[in-house]
Protein backbone atom coordinates (compact mmCIF):
# COMPACT_ATOMS: atom_id res chain seq x y z
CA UNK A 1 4.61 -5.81 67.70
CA UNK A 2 2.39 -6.07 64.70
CA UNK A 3 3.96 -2.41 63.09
CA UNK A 4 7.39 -4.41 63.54
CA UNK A 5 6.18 -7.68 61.82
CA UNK A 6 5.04 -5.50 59.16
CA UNK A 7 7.96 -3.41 57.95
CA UNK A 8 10.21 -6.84 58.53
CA UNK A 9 8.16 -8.66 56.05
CA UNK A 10 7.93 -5.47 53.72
CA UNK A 11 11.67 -5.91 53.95
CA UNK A 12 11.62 -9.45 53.50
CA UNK A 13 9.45 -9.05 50.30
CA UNK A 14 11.72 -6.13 49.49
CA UNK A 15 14.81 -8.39 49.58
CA UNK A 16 12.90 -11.28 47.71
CA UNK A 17 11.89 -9.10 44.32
CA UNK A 18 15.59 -7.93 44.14
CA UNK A 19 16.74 -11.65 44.30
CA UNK A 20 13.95 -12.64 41.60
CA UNK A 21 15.00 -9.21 39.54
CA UNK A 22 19.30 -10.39 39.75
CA UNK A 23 17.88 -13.84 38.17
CA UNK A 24 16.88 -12.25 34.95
CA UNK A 25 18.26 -10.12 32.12
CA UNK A 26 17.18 -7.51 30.21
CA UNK A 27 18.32 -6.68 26.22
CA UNK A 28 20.49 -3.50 26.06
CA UNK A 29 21.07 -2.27 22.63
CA UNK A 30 23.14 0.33 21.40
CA UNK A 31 24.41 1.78 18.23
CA UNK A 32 28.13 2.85 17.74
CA UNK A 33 29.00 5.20 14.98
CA UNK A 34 32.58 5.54 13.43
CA UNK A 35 34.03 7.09 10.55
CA UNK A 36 36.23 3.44 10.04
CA UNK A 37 33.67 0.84 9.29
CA UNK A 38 32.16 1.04 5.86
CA UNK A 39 29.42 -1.29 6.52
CA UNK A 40 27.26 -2.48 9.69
CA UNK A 41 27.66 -5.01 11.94
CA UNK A 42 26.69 -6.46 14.91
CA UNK A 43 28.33 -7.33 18.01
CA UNK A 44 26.63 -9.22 20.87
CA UNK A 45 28.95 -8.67 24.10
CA UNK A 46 28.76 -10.97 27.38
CA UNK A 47 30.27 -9.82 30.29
CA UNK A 48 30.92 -10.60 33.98
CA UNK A 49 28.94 -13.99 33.99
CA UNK A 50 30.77 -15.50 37.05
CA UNK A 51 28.78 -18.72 36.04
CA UNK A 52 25.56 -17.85 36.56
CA UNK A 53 22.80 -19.83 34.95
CA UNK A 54 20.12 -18.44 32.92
CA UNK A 55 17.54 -21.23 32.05
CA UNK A 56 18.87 -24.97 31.54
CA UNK A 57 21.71 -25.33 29.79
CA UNK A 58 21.75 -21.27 29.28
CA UNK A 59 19.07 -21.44 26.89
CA UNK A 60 17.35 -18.00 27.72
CA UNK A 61 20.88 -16.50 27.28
CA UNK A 62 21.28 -18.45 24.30
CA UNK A 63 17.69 -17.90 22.34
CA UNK A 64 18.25 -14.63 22.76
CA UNK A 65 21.68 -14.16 20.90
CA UNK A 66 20.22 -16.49 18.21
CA UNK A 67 18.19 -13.56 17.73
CA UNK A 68 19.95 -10.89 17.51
CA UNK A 69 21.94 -12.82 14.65
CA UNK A 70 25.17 -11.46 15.70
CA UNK A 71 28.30 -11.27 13.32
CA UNK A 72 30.14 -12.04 16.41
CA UNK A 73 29.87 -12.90 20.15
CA UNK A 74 32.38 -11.36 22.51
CA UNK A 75 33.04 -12.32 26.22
CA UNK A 76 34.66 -9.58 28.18
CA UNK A 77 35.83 -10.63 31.19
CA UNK A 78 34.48 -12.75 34.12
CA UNK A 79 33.24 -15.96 32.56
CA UNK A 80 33.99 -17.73 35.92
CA UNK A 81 33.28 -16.73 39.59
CA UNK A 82 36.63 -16.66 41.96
CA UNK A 83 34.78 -17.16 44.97
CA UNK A 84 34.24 -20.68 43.97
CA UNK A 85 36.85 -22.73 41.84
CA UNK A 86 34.52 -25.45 41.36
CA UNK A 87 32.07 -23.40 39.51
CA UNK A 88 32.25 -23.53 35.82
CA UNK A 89 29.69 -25.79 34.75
CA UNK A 90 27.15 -22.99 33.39
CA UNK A 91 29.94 -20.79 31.78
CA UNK A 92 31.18 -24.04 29.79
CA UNK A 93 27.80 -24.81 28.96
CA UNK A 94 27.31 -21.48 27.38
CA UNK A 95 30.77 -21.36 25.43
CA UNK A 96 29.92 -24.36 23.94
CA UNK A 97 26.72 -23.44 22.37
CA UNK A 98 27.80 -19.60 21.64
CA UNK A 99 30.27 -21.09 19.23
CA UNK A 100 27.85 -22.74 17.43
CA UNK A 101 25.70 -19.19 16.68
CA UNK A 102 28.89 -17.00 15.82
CA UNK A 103 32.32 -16.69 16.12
CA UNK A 104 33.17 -15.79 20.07
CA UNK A 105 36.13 -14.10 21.17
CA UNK A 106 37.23 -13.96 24.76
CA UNK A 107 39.13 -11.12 26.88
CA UNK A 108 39.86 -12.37 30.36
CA UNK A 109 38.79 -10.50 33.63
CA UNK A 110 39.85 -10.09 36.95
CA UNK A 111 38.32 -13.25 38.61
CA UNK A 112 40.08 -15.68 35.88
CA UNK A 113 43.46 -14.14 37.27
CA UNK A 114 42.24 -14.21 40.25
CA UNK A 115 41.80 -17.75 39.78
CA UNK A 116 45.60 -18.74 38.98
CA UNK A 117 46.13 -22.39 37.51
CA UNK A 118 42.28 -23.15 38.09
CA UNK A 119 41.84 -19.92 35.73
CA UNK A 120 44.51 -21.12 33.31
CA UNK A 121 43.14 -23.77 32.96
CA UNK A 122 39.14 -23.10 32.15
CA UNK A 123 41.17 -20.67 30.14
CA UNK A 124 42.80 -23.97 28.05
CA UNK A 125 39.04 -25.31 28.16
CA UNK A 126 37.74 -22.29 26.44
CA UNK A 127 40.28 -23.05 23.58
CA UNK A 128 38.67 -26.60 23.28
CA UNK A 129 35.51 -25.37 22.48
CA UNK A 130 36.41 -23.35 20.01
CA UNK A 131 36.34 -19.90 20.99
CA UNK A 132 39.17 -17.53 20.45
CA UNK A 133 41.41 -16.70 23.07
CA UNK A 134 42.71 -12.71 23.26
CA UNK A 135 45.46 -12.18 25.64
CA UNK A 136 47.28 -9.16 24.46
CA UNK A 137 46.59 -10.12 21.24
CA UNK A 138 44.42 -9.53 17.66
CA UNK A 139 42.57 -10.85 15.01
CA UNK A 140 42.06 -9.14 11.48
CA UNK A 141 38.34 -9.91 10.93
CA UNK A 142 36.26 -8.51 7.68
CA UNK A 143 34.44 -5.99 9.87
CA UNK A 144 37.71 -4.52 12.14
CA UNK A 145 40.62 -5.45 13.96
CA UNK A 146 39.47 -7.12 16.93
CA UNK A 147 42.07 -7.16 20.07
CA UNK A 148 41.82 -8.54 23.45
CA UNK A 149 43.84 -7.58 26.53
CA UNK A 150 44.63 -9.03 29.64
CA UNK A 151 43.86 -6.98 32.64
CA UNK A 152 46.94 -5.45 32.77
CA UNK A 153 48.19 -4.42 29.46
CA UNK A 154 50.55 -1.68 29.15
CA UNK A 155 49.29 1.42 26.55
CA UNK A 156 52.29 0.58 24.67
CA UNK A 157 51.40 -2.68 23.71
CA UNK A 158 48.15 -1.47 23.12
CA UNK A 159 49.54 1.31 21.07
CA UNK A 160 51.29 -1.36 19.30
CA UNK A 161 48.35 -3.64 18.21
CA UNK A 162 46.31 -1.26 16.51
CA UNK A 163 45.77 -0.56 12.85
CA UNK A 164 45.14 3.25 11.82
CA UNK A 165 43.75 2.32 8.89
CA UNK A 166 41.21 0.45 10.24
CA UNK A 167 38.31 0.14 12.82
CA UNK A 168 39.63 -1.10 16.49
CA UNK A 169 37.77 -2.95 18.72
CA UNK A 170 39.54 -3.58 21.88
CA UNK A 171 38.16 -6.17 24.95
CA UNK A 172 39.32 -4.51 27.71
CA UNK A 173 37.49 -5.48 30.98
CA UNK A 174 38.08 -2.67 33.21
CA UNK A 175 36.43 0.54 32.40
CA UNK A 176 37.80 2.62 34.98
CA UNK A 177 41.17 2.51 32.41
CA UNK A 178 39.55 4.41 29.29
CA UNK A 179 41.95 7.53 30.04
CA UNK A 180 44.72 5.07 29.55
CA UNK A 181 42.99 3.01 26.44
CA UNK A 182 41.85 6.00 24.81
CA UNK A 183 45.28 8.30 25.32
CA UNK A 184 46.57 5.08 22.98
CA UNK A 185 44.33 6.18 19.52
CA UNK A 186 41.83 3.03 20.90
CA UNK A 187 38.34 3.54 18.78
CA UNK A 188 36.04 1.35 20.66
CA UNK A 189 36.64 -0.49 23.84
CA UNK A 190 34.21 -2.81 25.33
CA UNK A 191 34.35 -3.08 28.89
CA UNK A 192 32.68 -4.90 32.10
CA UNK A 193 33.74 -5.17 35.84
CA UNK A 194 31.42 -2.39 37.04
CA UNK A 195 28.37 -4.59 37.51
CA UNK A 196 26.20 -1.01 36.78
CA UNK A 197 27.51 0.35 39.93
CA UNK A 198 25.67 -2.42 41.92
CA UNK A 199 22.96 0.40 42.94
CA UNK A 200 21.32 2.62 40.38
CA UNK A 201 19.60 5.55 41.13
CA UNK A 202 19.43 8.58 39.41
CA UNK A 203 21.01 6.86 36.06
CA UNK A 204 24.62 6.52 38.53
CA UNK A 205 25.82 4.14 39.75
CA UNK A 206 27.06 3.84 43.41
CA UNK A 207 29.43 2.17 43.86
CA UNK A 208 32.27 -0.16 41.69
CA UNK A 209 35.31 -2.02 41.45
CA UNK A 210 38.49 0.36 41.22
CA UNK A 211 36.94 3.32 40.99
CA UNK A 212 34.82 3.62 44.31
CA UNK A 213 31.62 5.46 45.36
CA UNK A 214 30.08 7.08 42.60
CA UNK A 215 32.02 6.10 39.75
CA UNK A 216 32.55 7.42 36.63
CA UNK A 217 32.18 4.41 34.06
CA UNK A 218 29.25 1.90 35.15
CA UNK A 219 27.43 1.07 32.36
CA UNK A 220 26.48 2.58 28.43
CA UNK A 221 28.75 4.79 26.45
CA UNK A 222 31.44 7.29 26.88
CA UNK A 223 33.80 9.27 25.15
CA UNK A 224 36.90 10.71 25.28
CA UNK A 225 38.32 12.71 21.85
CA UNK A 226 37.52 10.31 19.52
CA UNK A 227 37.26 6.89 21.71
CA UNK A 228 34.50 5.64 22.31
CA UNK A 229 33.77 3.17 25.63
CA UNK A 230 30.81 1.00 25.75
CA UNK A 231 30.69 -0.76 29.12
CA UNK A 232 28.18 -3.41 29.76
CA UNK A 233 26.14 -3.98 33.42
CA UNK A 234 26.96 -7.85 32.71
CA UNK A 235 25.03 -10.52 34.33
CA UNK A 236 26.15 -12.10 36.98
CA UNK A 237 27.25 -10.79 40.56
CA UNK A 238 29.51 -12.00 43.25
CA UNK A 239 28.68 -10.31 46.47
CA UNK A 240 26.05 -11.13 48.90
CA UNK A 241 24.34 -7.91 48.87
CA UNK A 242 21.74 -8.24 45.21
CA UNK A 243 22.07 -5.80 42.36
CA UNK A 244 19.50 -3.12 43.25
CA UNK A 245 17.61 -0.96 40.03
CA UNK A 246 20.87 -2.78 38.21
CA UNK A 247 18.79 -5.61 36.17
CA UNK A 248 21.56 -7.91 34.16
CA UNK A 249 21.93 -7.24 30.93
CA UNK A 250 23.03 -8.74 27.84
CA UNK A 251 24.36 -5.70 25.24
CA UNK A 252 23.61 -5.94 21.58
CA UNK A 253 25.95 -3.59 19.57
CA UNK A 254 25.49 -2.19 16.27
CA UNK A 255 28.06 -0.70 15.03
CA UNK A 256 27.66 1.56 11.59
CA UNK A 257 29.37 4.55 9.50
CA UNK A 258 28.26 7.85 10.87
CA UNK A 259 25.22 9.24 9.38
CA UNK A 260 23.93 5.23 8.14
């Protein structure tokens, strides 16, 4: 009896540090090097949220952006949480602070289509605080071309939106479509969905979204010719089962001429 009581509270205590560890964040920086930028910049990505809460009024999430003194902020994907239509309260709470650090620029995710008018309209809400809106679409900022795409864009309009003669940086929140993005000319896609695989071990994840048991794109960079793919863990999660080895993240992105 007391072996049992033993390895159930081991279990129990087991469970309890992997709740604690899915209520934090860690910093993940990364460095992108391209032949199209002439000068640095930085890029402070949020993805897969699903409303999470990270101190009141996100202020954990939010000191440390202020930080990083980002030239932009860029939300890709997942803001809201599907499974529950009522809960937005600690995404809008971050939008409307984020603004006030940096520009922020927003690509939607699966769980905002997933959410039909309730996603259209957080979607409108989004607007109303002032961040910019990407759906299939670009703006021409000093540092690149910045475009975001709904889940489903085709490669041709893709194709169409970028500019050869300068750097493009797509929001595109499913990784497992970097064959497609990067078959287009992309240069850097940002990505989400993969939530690090859910279960790291080894550096692999185990398991994701779309692509299955040990998939390919979980989390940190890849390339294909000259794309590059930089997909973030994210934060938040929306299964039962608790990110295990998988701390959230939030990704800080420099991205530089080669050989700066």
């Amino acid at each position: 009896m007391i072996p049992a009581l033993i390895v159930i509270g081991a279990l129990l205590l087991v469970c309890l540090l992997f709740f604690l560890e899915n209520r934090r964040f860690v910093i993940a920086r990364e460095t992108i090097e391209h032949e199209k930028t002439d000068a640095p910049f930085t890029v402070v990505q949020v993805s897969d949220l699903h409303d999470l809460r990270f101190g009141k009024g996100q202020e954990k999430l939010l000191a440390a952006i202020r930080e990083a003194k980002p030239d932009c902020i860029v939300i890709t994907g997942d803001l809201f949480n599907r499974r529950n239509k009522r809960a937005c309260k600690n995404a809008f709470a971050f939008v409307k602070e984020a603004v006030r650090i940096a520009p922020t620029y927003f690509a939607e995710g699966n769980h905002e289509c997933a959410l039909g008018e309730t996603g259209e309209r957080f979607i409108e809400e989004i607007r109303k605080t002032g961040v910019c809106v990407l759906r299939d679409e670009f703006v021409d900022l000093k540092q690149c071309r910045l475009i975001g795409l709904r889940q489903y864009a085709s490669p041709e309009m893709l194709g169409a939106m970028l500019d050869a003669s300068r750097l493009n940086l797509t929001l595109a929140h499913r990784p497992e479509l970097f064959p497609i993005y990067a078959g287009t000319g992309a240069d850097v896609i940002l990505s989400g969905h993969a939530h690090g695989g859910q279960i790291r071990l080894f550096g692999r994840g185990l398991y994701a979204p779309q692509q299955g048991f040990f998939p390919r794109f979980t989390a940190g960079t890849y390339r294909i010719g000259s794309s590059v793919l930089y997909v973030s863990r994210g934060l938040g999660n929306t299964i039962p089962f608790p990110r295990v080895f998988d701390t959230p993240e939030l990704n800080i992105l420099t991205v530089r001429p080669k050989g700066v």
